[in-house]
PDB file of N, CA and C in Angstrom:
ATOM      1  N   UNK A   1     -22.403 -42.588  -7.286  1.00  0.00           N
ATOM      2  CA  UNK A   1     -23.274 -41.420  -7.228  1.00  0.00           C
ATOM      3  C   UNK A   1     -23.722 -41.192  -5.801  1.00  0.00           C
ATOM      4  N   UNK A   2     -24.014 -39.985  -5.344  1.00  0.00           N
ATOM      5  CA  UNK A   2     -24.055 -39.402  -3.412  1.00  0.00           C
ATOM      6  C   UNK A   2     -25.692 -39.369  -3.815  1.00  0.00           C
ATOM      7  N   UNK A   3     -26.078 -40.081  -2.652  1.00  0.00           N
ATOM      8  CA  UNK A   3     -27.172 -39.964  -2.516  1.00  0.00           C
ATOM      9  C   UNK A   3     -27.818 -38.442  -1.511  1.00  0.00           C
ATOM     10  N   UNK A   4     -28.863 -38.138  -1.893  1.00  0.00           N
ATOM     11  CA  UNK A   4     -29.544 -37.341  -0.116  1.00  0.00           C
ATOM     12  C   UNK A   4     -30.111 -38.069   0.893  1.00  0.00           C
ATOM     13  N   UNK A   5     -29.764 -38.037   1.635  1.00  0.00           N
ATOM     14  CA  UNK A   5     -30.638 -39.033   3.037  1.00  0.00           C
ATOM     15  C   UNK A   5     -30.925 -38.192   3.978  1.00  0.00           C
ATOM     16  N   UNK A   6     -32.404 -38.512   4.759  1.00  0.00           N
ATOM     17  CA  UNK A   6     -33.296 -38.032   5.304  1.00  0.00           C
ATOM     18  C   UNK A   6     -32.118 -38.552   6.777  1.00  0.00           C
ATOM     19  N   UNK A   7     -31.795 -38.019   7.798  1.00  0.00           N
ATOM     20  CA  UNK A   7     -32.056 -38.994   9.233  1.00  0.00           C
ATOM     21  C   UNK A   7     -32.139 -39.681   9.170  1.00  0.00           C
ATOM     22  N   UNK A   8     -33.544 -40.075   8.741  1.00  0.00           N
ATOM     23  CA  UNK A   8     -34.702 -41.234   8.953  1.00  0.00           C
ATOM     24  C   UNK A   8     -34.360 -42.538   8.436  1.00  0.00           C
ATOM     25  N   UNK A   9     -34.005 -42.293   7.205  1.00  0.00           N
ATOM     26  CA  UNK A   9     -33.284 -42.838   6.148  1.00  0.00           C
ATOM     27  C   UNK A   9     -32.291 -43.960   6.362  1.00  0.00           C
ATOM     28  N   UNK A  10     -31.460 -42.695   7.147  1.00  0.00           N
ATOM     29  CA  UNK A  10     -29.951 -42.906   7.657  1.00  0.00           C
ATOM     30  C   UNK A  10     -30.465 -44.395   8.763  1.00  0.00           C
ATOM     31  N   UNK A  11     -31.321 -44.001   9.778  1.00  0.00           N
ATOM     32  CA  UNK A  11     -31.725 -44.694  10.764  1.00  0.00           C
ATOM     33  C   UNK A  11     -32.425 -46.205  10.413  1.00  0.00           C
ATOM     34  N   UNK A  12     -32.633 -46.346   9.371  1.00  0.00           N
ATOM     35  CA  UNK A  12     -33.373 -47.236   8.468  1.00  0.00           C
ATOM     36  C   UNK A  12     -32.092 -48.624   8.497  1.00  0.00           C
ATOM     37  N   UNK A  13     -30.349 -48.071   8.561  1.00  0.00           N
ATOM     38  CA  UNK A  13     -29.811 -48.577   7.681  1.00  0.00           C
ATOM     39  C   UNK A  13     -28.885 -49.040   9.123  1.00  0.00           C
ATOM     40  N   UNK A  14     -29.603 -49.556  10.249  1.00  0.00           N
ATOM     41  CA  UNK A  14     -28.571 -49.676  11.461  1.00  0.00           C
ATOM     42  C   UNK A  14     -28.052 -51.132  11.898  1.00  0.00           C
ATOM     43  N   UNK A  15     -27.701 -52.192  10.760  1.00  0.00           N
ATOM     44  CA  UNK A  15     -27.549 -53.044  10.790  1.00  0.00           C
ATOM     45  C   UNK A  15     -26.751 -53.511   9.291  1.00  0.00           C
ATOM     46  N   UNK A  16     -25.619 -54.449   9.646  1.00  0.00           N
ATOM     47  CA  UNK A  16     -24.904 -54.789   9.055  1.00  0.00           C
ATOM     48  C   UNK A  16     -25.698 -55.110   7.795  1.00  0.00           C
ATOM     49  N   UNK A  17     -26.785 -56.238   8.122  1.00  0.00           N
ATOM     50  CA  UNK A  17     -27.272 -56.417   6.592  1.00  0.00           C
ATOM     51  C   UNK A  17     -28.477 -55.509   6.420  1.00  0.00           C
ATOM     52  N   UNK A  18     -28.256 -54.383   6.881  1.00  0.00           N
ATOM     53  CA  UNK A  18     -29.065 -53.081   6.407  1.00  0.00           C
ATOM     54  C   UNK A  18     -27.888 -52.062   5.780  1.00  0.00           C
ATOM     55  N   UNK A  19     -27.048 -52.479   5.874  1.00  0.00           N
ATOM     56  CA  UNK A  19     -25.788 -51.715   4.473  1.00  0.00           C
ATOM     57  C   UNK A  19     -24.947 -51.099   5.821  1.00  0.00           C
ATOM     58  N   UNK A  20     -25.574 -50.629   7.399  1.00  0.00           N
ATOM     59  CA  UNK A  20     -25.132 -50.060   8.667  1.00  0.00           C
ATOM     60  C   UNK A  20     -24.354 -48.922   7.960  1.00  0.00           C
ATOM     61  N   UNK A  21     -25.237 -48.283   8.144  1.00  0.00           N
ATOM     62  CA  UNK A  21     -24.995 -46.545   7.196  1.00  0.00           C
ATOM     63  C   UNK A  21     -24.663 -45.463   9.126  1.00  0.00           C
ATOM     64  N   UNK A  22     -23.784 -44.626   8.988  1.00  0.00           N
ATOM     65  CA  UNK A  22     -23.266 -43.199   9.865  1.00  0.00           C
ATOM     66  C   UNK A  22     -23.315 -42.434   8.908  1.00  0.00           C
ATOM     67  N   UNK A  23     -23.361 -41.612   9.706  1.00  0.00           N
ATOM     68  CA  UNK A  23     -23.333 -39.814   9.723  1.00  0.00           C
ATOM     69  C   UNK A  23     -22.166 -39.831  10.362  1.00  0.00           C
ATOM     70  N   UNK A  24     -21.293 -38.783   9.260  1.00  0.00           N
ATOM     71  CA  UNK A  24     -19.865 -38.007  10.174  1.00  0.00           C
ATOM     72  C   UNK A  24     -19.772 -36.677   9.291  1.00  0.00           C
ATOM     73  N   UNK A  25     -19.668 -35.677  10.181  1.00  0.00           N
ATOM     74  CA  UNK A  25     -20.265 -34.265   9.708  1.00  0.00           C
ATOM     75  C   UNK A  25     -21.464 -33.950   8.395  1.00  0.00           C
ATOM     76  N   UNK A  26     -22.438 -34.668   8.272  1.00  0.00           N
ATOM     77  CA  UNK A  26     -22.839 -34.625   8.053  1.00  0.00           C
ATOM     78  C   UNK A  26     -22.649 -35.301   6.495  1.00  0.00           C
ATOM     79  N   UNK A  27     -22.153 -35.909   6.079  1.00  0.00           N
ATOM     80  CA  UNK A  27     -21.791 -37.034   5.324  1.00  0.00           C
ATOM     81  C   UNK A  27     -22.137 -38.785   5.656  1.00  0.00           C
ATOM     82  N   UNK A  28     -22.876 -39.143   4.894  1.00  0.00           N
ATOM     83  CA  UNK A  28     -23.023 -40.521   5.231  1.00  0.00           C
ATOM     84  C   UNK A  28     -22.093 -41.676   4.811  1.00  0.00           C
ATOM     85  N   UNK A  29     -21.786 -42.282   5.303  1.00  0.00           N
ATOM     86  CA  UNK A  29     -20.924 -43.601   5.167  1.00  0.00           C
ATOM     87  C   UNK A  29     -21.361 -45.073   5.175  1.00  0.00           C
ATOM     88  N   UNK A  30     -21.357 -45.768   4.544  1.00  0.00           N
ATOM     89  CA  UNK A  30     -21.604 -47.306   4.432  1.00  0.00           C
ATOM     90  C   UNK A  30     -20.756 -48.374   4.640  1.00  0.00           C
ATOM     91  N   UNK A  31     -20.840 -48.689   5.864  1.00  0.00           N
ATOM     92  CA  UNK A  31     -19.752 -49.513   6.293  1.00  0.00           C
ATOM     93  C   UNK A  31     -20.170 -51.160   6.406  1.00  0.00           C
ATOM     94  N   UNK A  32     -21.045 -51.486   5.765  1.00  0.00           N
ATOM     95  CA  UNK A  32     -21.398 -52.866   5.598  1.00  0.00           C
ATOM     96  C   UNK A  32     -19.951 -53.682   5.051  1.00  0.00           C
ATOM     97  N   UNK A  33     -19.208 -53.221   4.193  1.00  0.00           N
ATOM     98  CA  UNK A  33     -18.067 -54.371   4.070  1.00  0.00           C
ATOM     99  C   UNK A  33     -16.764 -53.686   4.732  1.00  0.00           C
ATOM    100  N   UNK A  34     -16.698 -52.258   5.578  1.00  0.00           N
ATOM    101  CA  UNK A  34     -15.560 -52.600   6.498  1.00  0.00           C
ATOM    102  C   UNK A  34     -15.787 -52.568   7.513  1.00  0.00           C
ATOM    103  N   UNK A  35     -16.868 -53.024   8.189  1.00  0.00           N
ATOM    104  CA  UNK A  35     -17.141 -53.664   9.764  1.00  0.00           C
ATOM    105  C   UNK A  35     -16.173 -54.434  10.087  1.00  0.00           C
ATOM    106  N   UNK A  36     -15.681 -55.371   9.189  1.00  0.00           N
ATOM    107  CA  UNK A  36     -14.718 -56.274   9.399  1.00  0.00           C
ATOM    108  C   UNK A  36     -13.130 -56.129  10.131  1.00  0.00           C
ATOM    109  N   UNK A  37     -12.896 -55.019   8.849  1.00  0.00           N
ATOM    110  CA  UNK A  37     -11.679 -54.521   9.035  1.00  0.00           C
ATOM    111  C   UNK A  37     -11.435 -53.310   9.794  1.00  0.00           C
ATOM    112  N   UNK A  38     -12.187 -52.383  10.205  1.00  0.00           N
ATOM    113  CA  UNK A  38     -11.993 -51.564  11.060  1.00  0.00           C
ATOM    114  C   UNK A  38     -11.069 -52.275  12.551  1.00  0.00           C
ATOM    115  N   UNK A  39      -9.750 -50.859  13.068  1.00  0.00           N
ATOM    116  CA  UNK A  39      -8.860 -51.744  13.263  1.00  0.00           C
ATOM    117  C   UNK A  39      -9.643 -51.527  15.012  1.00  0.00           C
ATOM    118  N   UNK A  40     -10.639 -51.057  15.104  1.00  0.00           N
ATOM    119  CA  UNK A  40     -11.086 -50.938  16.279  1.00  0.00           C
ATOM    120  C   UNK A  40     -12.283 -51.964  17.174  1.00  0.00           C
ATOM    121  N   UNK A  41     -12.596 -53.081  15.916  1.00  0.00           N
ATOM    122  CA  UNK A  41     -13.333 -53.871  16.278  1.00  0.00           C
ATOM    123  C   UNK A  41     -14.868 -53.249  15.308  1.00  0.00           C
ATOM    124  N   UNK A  42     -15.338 -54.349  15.179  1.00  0.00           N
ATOM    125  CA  UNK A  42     -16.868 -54.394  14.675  1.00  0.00           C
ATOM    126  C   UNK A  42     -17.911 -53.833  15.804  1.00  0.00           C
ATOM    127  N   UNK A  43     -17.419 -54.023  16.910  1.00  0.00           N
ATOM    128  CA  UNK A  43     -18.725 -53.769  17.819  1.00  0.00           C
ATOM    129  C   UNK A  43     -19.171 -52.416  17.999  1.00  0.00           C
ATOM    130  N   UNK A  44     -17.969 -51.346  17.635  1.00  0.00           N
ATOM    131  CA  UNK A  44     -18.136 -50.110  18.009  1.00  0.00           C
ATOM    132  C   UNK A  44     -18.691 -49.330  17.143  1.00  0.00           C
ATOM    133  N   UNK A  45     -18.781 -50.054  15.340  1.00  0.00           N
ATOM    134  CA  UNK A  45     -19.386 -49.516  14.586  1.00  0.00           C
ATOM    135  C   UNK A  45     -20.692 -49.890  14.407  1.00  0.00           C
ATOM    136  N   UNK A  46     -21.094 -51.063  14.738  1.00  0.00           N
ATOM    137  CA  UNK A  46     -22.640 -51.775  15.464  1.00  0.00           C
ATOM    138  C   UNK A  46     -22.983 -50.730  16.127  1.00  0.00           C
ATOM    139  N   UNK A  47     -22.486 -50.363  16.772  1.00  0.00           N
ATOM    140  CA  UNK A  47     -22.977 -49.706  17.830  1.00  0.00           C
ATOM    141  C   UNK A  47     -23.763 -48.081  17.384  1.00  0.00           C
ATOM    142  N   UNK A  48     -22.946 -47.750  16.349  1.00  0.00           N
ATOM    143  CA  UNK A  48     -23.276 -46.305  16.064  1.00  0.00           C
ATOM    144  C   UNK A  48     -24.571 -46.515  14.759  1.00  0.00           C
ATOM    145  N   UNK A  49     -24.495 -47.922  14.047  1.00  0.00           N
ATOM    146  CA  UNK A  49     -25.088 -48.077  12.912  1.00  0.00           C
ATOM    147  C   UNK A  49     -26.136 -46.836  12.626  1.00  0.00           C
ATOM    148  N   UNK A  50     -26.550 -46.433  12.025  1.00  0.00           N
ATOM    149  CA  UNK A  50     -28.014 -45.483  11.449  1.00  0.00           C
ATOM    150  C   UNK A  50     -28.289 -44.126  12.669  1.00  0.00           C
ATOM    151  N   UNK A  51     -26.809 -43.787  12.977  1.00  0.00           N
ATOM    152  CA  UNK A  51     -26.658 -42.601  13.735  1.00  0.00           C
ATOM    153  C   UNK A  51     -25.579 -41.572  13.293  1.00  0.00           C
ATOM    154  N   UNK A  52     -25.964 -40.233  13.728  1.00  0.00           N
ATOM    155  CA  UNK A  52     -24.758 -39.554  14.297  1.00  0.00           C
ATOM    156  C   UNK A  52     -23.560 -40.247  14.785  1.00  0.00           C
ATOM    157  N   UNK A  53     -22.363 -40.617  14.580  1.00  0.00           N
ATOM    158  CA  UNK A  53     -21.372 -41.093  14.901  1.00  0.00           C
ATOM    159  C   UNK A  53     -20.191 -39.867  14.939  1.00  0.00           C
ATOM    160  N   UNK A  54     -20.690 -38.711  14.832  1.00  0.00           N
ATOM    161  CA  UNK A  54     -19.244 -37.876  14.327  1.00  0.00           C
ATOM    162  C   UNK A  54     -18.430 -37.815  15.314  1.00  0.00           C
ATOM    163  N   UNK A  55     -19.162 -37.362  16.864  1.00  0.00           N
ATOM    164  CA  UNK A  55     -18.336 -37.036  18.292  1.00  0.00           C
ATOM    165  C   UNK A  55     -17.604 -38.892  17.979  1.00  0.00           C
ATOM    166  N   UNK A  56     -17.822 -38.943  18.044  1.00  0.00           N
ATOM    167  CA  UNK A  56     -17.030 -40.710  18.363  1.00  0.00           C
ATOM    168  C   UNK A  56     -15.908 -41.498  17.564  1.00  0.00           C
ATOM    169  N   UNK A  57     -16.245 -40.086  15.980  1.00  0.00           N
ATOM    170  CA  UNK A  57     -14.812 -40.601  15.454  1.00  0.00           C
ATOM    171  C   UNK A  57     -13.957 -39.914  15.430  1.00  0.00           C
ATOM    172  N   UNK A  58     -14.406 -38.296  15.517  1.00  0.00           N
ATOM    173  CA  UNK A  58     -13.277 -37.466  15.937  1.00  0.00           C
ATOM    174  C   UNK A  58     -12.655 -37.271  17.201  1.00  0.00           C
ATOM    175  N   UNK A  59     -13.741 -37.965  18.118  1.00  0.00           N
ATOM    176  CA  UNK A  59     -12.446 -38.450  19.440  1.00  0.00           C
ATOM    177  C   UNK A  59     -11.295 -39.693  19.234  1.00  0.00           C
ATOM    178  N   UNK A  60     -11.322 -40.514  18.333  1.00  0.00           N
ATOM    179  CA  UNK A  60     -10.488 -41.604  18.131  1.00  0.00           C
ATOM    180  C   UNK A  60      -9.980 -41.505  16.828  1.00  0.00           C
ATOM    181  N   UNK A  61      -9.908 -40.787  15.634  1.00  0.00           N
ATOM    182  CA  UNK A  61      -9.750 -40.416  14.207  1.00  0.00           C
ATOM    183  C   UNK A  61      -9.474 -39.094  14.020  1.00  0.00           C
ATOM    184  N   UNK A  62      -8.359 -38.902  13.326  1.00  0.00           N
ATOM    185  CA  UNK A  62      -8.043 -37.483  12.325  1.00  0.00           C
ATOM    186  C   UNK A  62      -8.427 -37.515  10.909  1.00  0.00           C
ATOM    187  N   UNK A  63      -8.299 -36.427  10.656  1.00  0.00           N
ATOM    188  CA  UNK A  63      -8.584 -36.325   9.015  1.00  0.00           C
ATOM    189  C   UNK A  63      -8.192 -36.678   8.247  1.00  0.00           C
ATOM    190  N   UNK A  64      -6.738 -37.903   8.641  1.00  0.00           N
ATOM    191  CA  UNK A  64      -6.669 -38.682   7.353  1.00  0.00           C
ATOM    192  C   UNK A  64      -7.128 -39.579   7.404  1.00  0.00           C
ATOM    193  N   UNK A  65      -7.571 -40.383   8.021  1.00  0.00           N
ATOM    194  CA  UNK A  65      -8.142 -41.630   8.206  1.00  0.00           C
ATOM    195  C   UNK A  65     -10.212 -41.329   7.510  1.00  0.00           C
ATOM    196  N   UNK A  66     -10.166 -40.277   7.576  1.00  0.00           N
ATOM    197  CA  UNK A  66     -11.486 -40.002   6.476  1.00  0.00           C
ATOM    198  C   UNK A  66     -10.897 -39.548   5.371  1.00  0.00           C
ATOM    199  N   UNK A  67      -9.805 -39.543   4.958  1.00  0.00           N
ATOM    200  CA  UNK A  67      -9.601 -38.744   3.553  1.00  0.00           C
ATOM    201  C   UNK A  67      -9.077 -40.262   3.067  1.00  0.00           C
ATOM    202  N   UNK A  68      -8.175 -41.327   3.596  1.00  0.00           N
ATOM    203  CA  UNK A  68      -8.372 -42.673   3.395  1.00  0.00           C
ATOM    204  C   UNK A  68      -9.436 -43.283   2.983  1.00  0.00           C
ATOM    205  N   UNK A  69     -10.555 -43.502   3.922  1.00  0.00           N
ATOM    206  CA  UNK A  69     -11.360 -44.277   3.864  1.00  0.00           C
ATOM    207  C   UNK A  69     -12.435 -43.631   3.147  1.00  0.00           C
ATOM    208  N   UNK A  70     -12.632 -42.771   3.598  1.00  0.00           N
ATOM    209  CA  UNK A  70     -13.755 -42.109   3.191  1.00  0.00           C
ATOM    210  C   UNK A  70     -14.619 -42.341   1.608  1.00  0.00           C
ATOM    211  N   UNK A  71     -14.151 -41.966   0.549  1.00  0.00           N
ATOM    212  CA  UNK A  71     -14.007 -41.723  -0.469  1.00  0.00           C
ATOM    213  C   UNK A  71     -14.676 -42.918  -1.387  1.00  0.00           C
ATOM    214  N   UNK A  72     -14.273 -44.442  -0.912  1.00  0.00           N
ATOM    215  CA  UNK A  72     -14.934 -45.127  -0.968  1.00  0.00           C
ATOM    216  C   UNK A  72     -16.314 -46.076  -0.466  1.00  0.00           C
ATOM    217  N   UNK A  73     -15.870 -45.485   1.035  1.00  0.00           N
ATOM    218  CA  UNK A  73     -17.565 -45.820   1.815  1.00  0.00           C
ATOM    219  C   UNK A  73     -18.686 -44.937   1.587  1.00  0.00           C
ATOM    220  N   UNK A  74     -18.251 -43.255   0.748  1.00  0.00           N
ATOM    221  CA  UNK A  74     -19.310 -42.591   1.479  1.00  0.00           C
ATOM    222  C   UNK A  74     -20.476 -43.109   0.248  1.00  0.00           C
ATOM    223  N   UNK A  75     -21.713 -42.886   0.662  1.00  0.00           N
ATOM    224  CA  UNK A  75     -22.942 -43.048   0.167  1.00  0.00           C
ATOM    225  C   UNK A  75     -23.583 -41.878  -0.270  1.00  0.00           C
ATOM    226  N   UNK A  76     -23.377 -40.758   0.885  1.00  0.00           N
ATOM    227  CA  UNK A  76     -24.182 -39.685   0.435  1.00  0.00           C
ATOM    228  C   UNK A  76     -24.119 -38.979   1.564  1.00  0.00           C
ATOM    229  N   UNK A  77     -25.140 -37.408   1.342  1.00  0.00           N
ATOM    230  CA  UNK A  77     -25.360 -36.810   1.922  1.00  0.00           C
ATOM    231  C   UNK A  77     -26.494 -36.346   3.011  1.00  0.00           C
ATOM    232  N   UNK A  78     -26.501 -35.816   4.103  1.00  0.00           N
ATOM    233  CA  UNK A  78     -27.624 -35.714   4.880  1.00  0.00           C
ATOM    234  C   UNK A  78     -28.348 -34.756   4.314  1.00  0.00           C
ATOM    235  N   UNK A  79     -29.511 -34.697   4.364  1.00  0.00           N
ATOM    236  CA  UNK A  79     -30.416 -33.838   3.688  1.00  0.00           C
ATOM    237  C   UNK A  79     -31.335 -33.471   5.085  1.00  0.00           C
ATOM    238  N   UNK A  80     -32.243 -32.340   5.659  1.00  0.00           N
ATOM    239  CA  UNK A  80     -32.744 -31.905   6.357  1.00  0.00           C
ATOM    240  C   UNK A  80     -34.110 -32.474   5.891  1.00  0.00           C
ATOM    241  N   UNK A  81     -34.804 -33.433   6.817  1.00  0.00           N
ATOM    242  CA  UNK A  81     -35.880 -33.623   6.672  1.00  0.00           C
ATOM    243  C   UNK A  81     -37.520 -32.684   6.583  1.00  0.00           C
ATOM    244  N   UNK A  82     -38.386 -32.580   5.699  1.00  0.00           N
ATOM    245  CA  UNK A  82     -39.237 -31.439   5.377  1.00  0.00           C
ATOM    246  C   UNK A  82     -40.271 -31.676   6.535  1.00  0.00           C
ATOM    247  N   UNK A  83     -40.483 -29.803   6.916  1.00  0.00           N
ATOM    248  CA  UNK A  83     -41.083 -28.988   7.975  1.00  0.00           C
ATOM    249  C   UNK A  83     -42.752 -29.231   7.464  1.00  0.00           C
ATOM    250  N   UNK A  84     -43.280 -29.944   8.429  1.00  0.00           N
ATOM    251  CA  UNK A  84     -44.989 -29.869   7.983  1.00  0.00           C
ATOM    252  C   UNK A  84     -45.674 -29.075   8.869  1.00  0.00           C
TER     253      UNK A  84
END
């Protein structure tokens, strides 16, 4: 089931044993169990944990490699955090 996530949310989750949740177009992803296997190294997805990551995978990734993976990491959706 896709969750909604705040940003904030998202930012909550920037560590491996915090589930290390991205944003890629606005879709969230949970990459806590393929940190491993990503063929680019663990450090670079550390790196983006509980962010915007999109510029960074569509400079190194096409659209199949999210229509691959995707499907099973994603978590959910970004939701626009409320205007006070």
């Amino acid at each position: 089931m896709s969750e909604s996530l705040t940003p904030k949310q998202v930012a909550e989750h920037n560590t491996v044993d915090n589930g290390l949740y991205i944003i890629i177009d606005n879709s969230v992803y949970g990459l806590k169990d393929f940190v491993d296997e990503h063929p680019g190294g663990a450090k670079i997805l550390k790196r983006v944990g509980g962010k915007d990551a999109s510029k960074q995978f569509w400079k190194y990734h096409n659209e199949s490699v999210l229509k691959k993976y995707g499907p099973k990491l994603k978590v959910g959706e970004v939701k626009e955090e409320a205007k006070l």
